[in-house]
Protein backbone atom coordinates (compact mmCIF):
# COMPACT_ATOMS: atom_id res chain seq x y z
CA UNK A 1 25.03 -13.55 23.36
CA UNK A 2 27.63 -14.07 20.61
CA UNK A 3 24.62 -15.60 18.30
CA UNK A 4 22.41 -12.30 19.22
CA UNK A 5 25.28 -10.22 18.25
CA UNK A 6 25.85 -12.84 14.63
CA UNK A 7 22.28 -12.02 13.74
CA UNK A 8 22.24 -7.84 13.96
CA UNK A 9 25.48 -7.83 11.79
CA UNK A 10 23.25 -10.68 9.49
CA UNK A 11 20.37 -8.16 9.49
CA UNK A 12 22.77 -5.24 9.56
CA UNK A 13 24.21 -6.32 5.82
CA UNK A 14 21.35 -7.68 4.23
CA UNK A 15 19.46 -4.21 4.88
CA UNK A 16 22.42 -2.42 3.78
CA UNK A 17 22.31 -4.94 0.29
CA UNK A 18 18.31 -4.67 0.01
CA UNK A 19 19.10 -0.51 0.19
CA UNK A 20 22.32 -1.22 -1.98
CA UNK A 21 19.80 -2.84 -4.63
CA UNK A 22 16.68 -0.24 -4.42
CA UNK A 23 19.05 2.91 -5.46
CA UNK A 24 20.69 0.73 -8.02
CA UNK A 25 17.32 0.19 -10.04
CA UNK A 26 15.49 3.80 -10.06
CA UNK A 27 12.16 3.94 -10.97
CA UNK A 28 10.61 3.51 -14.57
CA UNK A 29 9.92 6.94 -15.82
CA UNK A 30 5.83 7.67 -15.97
CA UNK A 31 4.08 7.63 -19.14
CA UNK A 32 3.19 10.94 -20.64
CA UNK A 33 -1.06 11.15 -20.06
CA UNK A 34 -3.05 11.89 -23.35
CA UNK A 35 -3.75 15.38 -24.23
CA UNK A 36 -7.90 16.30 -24.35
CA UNK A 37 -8.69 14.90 -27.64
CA UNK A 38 -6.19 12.00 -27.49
CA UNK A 39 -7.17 8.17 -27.02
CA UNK A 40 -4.87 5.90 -25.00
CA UNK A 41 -3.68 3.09 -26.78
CA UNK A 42 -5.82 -0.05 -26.46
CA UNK A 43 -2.52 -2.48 -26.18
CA UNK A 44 0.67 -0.86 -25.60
CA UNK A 45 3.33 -1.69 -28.64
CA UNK A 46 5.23 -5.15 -27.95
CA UNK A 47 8.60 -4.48 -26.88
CA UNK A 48 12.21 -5.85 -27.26
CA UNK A 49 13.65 -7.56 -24.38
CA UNK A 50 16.41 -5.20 -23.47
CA UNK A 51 19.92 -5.30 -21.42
CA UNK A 52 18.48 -3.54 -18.55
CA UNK A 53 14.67 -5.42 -18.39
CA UNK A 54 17.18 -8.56 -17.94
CA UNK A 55 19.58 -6.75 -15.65
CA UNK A 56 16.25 -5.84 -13.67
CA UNK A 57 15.54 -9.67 -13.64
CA UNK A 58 18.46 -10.68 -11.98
CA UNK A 59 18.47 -7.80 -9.45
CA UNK A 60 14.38 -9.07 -8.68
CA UNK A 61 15.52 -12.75 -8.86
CA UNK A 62 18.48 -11.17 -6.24
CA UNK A 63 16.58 -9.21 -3.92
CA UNK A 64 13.84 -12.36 -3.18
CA UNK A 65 17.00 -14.63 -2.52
CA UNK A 66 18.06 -11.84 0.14
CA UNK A 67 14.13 -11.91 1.78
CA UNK A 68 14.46 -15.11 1.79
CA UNK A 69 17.19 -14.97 3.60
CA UNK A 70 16.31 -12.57 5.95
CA UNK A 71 13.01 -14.75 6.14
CA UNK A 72 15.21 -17.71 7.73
CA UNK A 73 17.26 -15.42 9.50
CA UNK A 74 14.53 -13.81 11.02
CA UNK A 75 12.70 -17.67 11.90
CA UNK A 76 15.82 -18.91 13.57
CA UNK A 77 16.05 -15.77 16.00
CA UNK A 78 12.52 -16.37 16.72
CA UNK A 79 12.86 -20.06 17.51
CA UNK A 80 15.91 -19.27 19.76
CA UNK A 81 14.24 -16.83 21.53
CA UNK A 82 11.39 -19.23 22.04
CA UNK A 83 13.84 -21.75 24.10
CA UNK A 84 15.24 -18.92 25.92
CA UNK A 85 12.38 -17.95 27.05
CA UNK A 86 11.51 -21.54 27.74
CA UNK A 87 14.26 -21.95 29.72
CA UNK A 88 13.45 -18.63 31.68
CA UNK A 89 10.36 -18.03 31.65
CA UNK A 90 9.93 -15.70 35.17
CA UNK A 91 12.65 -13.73 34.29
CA UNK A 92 11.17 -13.15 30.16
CA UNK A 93 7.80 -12.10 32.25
CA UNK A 94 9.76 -10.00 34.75
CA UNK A 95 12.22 -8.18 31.48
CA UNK A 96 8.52 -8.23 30.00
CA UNK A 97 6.91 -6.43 32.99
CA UNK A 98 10.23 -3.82 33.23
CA UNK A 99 10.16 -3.19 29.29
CA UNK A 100 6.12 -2.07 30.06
CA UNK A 101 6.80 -0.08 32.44
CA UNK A 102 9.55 1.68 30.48
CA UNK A 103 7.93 2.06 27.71
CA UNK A 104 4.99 3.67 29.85
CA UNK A 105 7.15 6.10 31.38
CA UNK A 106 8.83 7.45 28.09
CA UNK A 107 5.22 7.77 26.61
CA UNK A 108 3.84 9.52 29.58
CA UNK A 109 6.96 12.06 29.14
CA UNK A 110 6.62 12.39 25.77
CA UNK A 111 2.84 12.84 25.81
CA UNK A 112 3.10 15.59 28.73
């Protein structure tokens, strides 16, 4: 139970970093679109690598470590639910059969 408890605070913070990150970097503005009798631009100009296309980098270079992460996180909780289950099996098909019939109820409530 403790590990069940070790992985929602896990998950709990790396959402919380991965929402951290997203409002950090707001989004590029849009380009301007061409009036009637304009042309778009074939190539656009070469630019400068800047402070922030580098700072951008490291928070992209950043944010796959923490998927990553969450990617591992994610695989252990699955393989130790797998021997759980292994090592219960009529009771994960009895929680299983409960959780069905819960769900059914709510949905019948709701849908009435």
């Amino acid at each position: 139970m403790l590990r069940h408890h070790r992985v929602h605070a896990e998950l709990g913070s790396l959402k919380a970093e991965l929402e951290r990150l997203a409002v950090a970097r707001p989004d590029p503005p849009l380009a301007p679109e061409p009036s009637a009798g304009q042309e778009l631009p074939s190539e656009p100009p070469p630019e400068a690598p800047s402070g922030t296309e580098a700072a951008e980098a490291a928070e992209a270079a950043e944010a796959g470590r923490l998927l990553a992460e969450l990617r591992d996180t994610l695989s252990d909780a699955g393989g130790e639910a797998e021997a759980v289950i292994a090592r219960h099996p009529l009771a994960a098909v009895a929680g299983a059969f409960l959780l069905g019939i819960a769900v059914g109820r709510v949905w019948g409530v709701l849908r009435s």
